[in-house]
C-alpha atoms as a PDB file:
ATOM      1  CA  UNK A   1    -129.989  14.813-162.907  1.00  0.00           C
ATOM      2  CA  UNK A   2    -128.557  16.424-166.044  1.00  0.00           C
ATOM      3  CA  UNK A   3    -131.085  19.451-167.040  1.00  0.00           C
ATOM      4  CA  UNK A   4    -131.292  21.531-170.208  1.00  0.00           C
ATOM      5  CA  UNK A   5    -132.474  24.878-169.941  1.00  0.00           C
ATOM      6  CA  UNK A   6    -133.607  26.557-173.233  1.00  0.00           C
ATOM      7  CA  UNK A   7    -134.501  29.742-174.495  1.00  0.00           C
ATOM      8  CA  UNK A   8    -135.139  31.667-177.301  1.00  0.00           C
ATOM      9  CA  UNK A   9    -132.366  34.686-176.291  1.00  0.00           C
ATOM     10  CA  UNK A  10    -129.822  35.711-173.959  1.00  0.00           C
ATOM     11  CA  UNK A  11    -131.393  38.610-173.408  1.00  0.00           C
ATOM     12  CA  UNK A  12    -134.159  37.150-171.051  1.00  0.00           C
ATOM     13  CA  UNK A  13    -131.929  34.764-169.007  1.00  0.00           C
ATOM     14  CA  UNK A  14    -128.695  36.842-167.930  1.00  0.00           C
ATOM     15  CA  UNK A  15    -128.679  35.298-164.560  1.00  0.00           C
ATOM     16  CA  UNK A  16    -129.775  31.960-164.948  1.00  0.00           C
ATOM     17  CA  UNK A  17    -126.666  31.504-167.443  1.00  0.00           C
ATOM     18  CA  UNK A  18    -124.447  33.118-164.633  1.00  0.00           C
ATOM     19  CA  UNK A  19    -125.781  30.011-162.432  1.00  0.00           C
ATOM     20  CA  UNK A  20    -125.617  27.288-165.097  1.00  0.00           C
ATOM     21  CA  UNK A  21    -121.641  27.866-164.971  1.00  0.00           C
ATOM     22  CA  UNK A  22    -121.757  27.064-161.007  1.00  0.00           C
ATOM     23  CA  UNK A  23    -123.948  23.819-161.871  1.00  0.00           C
ATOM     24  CA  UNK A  24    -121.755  21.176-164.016  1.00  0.00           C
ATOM     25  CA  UNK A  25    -125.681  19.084-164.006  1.00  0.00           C
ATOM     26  CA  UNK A  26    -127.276  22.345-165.413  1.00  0.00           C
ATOM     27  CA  UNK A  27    -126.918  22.693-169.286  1.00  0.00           C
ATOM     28  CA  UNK A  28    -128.154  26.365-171.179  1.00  0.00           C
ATOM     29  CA  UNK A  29    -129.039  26.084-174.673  1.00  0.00           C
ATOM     30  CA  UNK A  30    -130.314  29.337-176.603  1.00  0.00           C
ATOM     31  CA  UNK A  31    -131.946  28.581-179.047  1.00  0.00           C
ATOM     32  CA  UNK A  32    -132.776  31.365-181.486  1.00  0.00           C
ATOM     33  CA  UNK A  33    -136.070  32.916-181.963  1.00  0.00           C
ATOM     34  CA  UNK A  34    -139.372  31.151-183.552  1.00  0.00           C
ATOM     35  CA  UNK A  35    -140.699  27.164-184.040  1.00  0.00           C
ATOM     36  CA  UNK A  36    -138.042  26.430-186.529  1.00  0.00           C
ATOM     37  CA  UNK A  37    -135.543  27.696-184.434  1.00  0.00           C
ATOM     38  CA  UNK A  38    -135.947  26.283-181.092  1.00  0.00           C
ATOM     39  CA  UNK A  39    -136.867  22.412-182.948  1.00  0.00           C
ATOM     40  CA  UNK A  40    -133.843  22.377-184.962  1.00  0.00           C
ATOM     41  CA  UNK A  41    -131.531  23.791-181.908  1.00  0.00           C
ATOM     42  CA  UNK A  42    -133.516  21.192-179.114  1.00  0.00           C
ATOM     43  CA  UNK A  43    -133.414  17.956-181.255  1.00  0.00           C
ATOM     44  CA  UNK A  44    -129.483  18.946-181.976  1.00  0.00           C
ATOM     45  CA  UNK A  45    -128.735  18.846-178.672  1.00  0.00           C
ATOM     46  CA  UNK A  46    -130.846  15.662-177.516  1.00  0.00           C
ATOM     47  CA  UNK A  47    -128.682  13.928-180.395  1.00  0.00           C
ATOM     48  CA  UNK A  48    -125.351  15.070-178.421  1.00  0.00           C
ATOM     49  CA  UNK A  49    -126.260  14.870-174.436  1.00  0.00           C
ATOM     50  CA  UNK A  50    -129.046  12.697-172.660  1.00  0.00           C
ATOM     51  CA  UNK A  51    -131.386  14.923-170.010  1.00  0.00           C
ATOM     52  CA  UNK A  52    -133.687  14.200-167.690  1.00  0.00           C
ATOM     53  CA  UNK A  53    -135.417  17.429-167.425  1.00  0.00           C
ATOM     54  CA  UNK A  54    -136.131  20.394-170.233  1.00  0.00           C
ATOM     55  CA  UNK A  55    -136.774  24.019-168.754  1.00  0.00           C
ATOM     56  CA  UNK A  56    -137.937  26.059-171.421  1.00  0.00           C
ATOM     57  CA  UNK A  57    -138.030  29.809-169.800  1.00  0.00           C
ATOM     58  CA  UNK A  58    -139.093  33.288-171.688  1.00  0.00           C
ATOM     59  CA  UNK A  59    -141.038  36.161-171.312  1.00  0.00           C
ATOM     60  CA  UNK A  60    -144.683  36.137-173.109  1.00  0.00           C
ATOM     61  CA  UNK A  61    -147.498  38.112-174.197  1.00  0.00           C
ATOM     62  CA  UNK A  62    -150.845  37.693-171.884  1.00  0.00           C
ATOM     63  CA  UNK A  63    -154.398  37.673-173.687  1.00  0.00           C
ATOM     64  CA  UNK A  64    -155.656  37.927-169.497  1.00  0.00           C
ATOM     65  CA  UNK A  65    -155.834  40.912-168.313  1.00  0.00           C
ATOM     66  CA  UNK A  66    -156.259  39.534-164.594  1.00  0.00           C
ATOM     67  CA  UNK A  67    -153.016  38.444-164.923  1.00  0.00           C
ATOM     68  CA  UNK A  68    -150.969  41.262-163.504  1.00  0.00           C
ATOM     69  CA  UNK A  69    -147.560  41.874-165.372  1.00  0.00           C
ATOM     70  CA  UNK A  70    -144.244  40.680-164.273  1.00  0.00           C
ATOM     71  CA  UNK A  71    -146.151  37.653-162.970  1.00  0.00           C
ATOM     72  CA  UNK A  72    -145.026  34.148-163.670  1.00  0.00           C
ATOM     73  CA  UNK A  73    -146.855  30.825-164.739  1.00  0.00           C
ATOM     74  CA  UNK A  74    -146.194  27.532-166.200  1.00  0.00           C
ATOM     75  CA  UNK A  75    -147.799  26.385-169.079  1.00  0.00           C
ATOM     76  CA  UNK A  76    -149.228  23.318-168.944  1.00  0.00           C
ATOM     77  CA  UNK A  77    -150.467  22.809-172.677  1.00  0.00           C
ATOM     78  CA  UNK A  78    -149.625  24.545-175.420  1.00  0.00           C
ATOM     79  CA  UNK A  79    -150.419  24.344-179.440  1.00  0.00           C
ATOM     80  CA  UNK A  80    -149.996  25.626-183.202  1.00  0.00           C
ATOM     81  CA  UNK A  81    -152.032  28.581-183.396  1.00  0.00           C
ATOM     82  CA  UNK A  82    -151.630  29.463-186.933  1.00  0.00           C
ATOM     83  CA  UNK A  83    -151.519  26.118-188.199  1.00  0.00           C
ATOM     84  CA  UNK A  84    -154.278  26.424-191.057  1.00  0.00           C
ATOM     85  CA  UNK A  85    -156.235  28.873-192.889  1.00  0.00           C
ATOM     86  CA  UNK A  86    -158.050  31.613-192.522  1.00  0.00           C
ATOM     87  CA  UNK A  87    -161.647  30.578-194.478  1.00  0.00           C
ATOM     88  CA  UNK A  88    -164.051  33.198-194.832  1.00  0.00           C
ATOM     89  CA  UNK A  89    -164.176  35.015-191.788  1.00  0.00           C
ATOM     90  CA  UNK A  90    -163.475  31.853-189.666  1.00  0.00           C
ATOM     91  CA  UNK A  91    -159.823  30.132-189.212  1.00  0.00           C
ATOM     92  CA  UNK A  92    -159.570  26.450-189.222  1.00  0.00           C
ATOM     93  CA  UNK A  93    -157.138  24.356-188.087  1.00  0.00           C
ATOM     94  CA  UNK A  94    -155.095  21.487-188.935  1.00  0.00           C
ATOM     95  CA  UNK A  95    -157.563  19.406-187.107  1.00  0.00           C
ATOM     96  CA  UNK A  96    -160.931  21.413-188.403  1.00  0.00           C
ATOM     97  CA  UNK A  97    -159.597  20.526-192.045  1.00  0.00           C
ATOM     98  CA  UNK A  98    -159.253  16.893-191.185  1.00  0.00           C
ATOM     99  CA  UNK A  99    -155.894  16.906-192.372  1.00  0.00           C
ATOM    100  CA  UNK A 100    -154.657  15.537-188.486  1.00  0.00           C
ATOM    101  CA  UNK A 101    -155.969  14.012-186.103  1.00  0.00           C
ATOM    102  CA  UNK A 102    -156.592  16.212-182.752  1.00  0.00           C
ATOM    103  CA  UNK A 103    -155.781  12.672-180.558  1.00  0.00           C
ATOM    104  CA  UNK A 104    -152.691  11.976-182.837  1.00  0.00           C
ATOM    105  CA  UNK A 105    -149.697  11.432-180.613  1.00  0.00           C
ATOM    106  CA  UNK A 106    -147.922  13.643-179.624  1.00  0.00           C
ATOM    107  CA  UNK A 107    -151.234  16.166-179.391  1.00  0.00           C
ATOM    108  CA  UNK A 108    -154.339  15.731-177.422  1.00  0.00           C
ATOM    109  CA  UNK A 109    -157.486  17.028-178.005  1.00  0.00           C
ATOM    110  CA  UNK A 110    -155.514  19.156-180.463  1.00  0.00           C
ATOM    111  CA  UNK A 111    -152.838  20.475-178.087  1.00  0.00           C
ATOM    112  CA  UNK A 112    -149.451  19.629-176.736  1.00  0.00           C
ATOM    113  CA  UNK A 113    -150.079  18.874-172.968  1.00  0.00           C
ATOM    114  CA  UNK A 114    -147.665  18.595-170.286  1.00  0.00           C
ATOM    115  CA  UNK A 115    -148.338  15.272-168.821  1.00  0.00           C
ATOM    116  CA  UNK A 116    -146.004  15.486-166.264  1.00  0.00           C
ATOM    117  CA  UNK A 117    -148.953  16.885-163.372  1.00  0.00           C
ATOM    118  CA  UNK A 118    -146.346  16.770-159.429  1.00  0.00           C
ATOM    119  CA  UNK A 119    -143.660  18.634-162.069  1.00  0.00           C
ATOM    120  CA  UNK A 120    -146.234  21.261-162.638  1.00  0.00           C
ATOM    121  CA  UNK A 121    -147.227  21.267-159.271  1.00  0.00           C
ATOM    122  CA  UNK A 122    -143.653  21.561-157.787  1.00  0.00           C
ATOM    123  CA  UNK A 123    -143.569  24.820-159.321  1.00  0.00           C
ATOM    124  CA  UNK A 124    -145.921  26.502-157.258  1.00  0.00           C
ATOM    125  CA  UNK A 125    -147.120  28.793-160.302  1.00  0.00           C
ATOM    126  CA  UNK A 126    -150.674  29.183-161.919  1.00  0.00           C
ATOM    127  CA  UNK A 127    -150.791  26.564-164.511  1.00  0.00           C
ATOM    128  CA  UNK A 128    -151.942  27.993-168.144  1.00  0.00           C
ATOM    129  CA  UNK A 129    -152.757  27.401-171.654  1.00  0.00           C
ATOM    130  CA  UNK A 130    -150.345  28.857-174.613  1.00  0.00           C
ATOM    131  CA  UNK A 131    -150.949  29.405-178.139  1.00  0.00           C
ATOM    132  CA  UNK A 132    -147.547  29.549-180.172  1.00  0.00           C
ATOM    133  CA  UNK A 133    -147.280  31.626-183.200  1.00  0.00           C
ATOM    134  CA  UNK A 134    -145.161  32.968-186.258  1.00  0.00           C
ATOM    135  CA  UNK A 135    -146.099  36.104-186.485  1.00  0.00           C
ATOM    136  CA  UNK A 136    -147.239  38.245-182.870  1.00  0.00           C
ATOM    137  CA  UNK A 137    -150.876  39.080-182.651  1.00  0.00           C
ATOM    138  CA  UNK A 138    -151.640  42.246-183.182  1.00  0.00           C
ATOM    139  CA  UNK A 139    -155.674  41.517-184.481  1.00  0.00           C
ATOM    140  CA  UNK A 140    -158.441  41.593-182.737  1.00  0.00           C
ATOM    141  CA  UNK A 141    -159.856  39.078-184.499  1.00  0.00           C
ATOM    142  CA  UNK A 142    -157.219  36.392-184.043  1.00  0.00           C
ATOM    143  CA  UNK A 143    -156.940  37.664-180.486  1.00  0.00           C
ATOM    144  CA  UNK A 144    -160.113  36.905-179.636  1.00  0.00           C
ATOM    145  CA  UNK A 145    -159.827  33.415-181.526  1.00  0.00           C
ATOM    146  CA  UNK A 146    -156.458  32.704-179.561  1.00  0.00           C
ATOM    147  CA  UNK A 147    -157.731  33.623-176.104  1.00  0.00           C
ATOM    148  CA  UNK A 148    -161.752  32.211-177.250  1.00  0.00           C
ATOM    149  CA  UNK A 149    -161.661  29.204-178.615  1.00  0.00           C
ATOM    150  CA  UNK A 150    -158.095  28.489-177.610  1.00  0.00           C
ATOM    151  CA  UNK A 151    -158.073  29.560-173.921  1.00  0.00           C
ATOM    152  CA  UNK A 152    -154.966  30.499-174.429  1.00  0.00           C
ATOM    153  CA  UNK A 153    -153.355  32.682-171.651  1.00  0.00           C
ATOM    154  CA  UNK A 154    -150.125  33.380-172.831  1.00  0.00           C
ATOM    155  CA  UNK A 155    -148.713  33.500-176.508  1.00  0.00           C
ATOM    156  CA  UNK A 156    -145.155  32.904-177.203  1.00  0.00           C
ATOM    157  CA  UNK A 157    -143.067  31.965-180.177  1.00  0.00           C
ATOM    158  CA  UNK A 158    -141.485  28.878-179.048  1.00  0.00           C
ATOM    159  CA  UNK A 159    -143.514  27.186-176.837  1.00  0.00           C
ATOM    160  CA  UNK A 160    -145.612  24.468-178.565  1.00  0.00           C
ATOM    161  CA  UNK A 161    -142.224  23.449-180.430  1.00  0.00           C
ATOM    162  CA  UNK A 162    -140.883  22.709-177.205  1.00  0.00           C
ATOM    163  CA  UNK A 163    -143.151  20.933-175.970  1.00  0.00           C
ATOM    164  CA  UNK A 164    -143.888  18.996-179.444  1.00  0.00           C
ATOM    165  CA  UNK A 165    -140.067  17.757-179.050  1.00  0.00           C
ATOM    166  CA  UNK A 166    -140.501  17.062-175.288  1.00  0.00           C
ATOM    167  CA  UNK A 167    -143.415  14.503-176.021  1.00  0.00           C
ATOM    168  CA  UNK A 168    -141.894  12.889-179.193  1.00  0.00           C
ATOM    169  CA  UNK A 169    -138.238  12.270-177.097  1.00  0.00           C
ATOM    170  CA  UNK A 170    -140.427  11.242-174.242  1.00  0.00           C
ATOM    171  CA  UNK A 171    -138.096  13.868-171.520  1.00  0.00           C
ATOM    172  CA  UNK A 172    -140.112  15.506-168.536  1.00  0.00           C
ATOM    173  CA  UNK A 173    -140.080  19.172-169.135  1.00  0.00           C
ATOM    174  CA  UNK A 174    -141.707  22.833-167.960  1.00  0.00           C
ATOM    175  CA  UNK A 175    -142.340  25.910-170.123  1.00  0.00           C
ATOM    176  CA  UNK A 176    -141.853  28.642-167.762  1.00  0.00           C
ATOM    177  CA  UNK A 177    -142.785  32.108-168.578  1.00  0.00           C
ATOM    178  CA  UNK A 178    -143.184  35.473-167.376  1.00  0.00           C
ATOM    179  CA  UNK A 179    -145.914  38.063-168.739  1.00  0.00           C
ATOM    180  CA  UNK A 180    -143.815  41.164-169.905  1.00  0.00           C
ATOM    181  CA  UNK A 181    -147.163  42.896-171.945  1.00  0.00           C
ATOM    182  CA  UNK A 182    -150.875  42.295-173.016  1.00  0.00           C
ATOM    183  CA  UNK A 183    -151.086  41.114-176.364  1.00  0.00           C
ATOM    184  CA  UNK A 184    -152.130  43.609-178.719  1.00  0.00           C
ATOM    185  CA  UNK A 185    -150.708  46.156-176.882  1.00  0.00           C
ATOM    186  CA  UNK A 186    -147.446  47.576-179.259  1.00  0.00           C
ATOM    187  CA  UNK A 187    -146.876  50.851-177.168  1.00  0.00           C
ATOM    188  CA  UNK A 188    -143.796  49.490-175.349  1.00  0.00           C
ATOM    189  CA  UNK A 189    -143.773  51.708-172.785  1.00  0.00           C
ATOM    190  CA  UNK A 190    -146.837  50.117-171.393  1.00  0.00           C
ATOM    191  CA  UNK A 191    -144.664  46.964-171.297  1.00  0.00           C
ATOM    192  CA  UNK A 192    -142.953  45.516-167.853  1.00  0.00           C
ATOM    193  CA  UNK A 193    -140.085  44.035-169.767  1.00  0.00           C
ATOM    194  CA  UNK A 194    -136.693  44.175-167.256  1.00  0.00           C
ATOM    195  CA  UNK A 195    -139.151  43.634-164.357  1.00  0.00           C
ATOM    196  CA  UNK A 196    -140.169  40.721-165.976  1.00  0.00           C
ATOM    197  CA  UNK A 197    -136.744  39.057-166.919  1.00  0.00           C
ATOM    198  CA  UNK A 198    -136.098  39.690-163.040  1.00  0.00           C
ATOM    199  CA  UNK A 199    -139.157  37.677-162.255  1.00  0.00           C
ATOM    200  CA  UNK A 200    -138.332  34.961-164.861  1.00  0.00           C
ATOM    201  CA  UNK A 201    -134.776  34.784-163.709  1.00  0.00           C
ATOM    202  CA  UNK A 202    -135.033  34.970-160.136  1.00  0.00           C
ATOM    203  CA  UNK A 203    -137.976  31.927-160.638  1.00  0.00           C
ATOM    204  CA  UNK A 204    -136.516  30.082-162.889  1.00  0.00           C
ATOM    205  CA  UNK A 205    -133.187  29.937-160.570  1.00  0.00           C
ATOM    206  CA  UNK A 206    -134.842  29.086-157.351  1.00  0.00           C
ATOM    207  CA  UNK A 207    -136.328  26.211-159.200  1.00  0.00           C
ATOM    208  CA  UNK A 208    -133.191  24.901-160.293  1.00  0.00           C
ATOM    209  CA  UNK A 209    -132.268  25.213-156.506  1.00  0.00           C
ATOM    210  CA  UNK A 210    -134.805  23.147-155.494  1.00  0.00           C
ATOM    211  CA  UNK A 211    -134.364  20.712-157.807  1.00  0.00           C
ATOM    212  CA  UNK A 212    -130.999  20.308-157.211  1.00  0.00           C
ATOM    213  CA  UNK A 213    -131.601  19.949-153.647  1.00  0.00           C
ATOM    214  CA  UNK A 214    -134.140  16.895-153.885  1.00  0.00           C
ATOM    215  CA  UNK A 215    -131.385  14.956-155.904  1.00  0.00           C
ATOM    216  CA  UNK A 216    -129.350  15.076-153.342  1.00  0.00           C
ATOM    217  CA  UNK A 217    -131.671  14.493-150.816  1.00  0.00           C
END
C-alpha cells in the first residue's frame, strides 16, 4: 500500500519524515501553507504517483476548550469557512446564497465528510468537525459562528482542501491533527506547540506502523 503523507510544513513533522526514508511504501509531501497551497501541491502529485491512502497531519487551533492541549483527533468532516460574505451582521455561505448546492458532490450537507467510517475508527482518536480558513480567527464573532453553527472543533488552514481533493480523486484518506492552542488565543506562550508536534508525530508514526503491519498480515 503506497501512502502519501502531507503537510503544510516541515516544521510539524520532523520525525515522521525521518521514518518515511525507512518506508520505500511511505511517500511525504509538504505542501506549503493555505487552500491554494496544499490543492495545487496534492493534485501535482496524484498526477505523478498512484496512492491508496492520504494522511494529512498538522497541528490546529481548538474552538473546545474541553479539549485539553497537546491532544490529538481526527477530523472526520471538514468545510470552507469563509466561503461567502459577511451580510449585515450575519455571514452567509456559498450554500445560504444559493450559489451551490450543500448536497453537490463532493460536499454533503455543506461539508467535506470523510466517508471512509473503520479508517476513522482504526485510529482510535476522538472524531471531530473542522472549519478551514484563510485568514486565523481572531473574532469573536466569527468564532462563535465557526464553533456555533459550524460545530467546528478544530480550525486549520488546509484541511477542507484536502479533503475536497480526497473525494474528487476518490483515495481513502485521514486528516490528523493535534491541538497546539485555543483559537483566539494570540499570547503564544499560552500555546503547547513542541508538545504538540511530539504528540502529532509520535501518533501519526504509530499509525503508519500499524498500517504497515496489516498489509503484511
Amino acid at each position: 500500500m503506497n501512502v502519501l503523507v502531507v503537510a503544510a510544513t516541515k516544521l510539524e513533522i520532523p520525525q515522521v519524515l525521518q521514518f518515511s526514508k525507512k518506508q520505500p511504501a511511505v511517500d511525504v509531501l509538504i505542501t506549503g501553507i493555505g487552500e491554494v497551497a496544499t490543492t495545487y501541491a496534492i493534485t501535482q502529485a496524484l498526477a505523478r504517483k498512484k496512492y491508496e491512502l492520504l494522511l494529512q497531519v498538522g497541528i490546529a487551533g481548538s474552538f473546545s476548550r474541553i479539549m485539553p492541549l497537546g491532544s490529538a483527533v481526527v477530523v472526520g468532516a471538514d468545510c470552507f469557512g469563509d466561503l461567502g460574505v459577511f451580510e449585515g451582521k450575519a455571514f452567509r455561505s456559498v450554500f445560504d446564497l444559493g450559489l451551490t448546492l450543500p448536497n453537490e458532490k463532493p460536499f454533503n450537507q455543506g461539508a467535506l465528510q470523510n466517508p471512509h467510517k473503520r479508517l476513522l475508527k482504526d485510529t482510535g482518536l476522538p472524531v471531530v468537525k473542522g472549519v478551514t480558513v484563510n485568514e486565523i480567527t481572531t473574532n469573536k464573532k466569527t468564532r462563535d459562528y465557526f464553533a456555533g453553527k459550524l460545530e467546528a472543533v478544530v480550525e486549520s488552514m488546509e484541511g477542507a482542501a484536502f479533503h475536497y481533493v480526497a473525494l474528487k480523486e476518490k483515495i481513502p484518506f485521514l486528516q490528523l491533527r493535534t491541538i497546539s492552542n485555543y483559537v483566539g488565543e494570540r499570547d503564544k506562550t499560552k500555546w503547547k506547540l513542541k508538545e504538540s508536534v511530539d504528540v502529532l508525530n509520535k501518533t501519526a508514526e504509530q499509525f503508519l506502523v500499524r498500517l504497515t503491519k496489516k498489509v503484511h498480515e
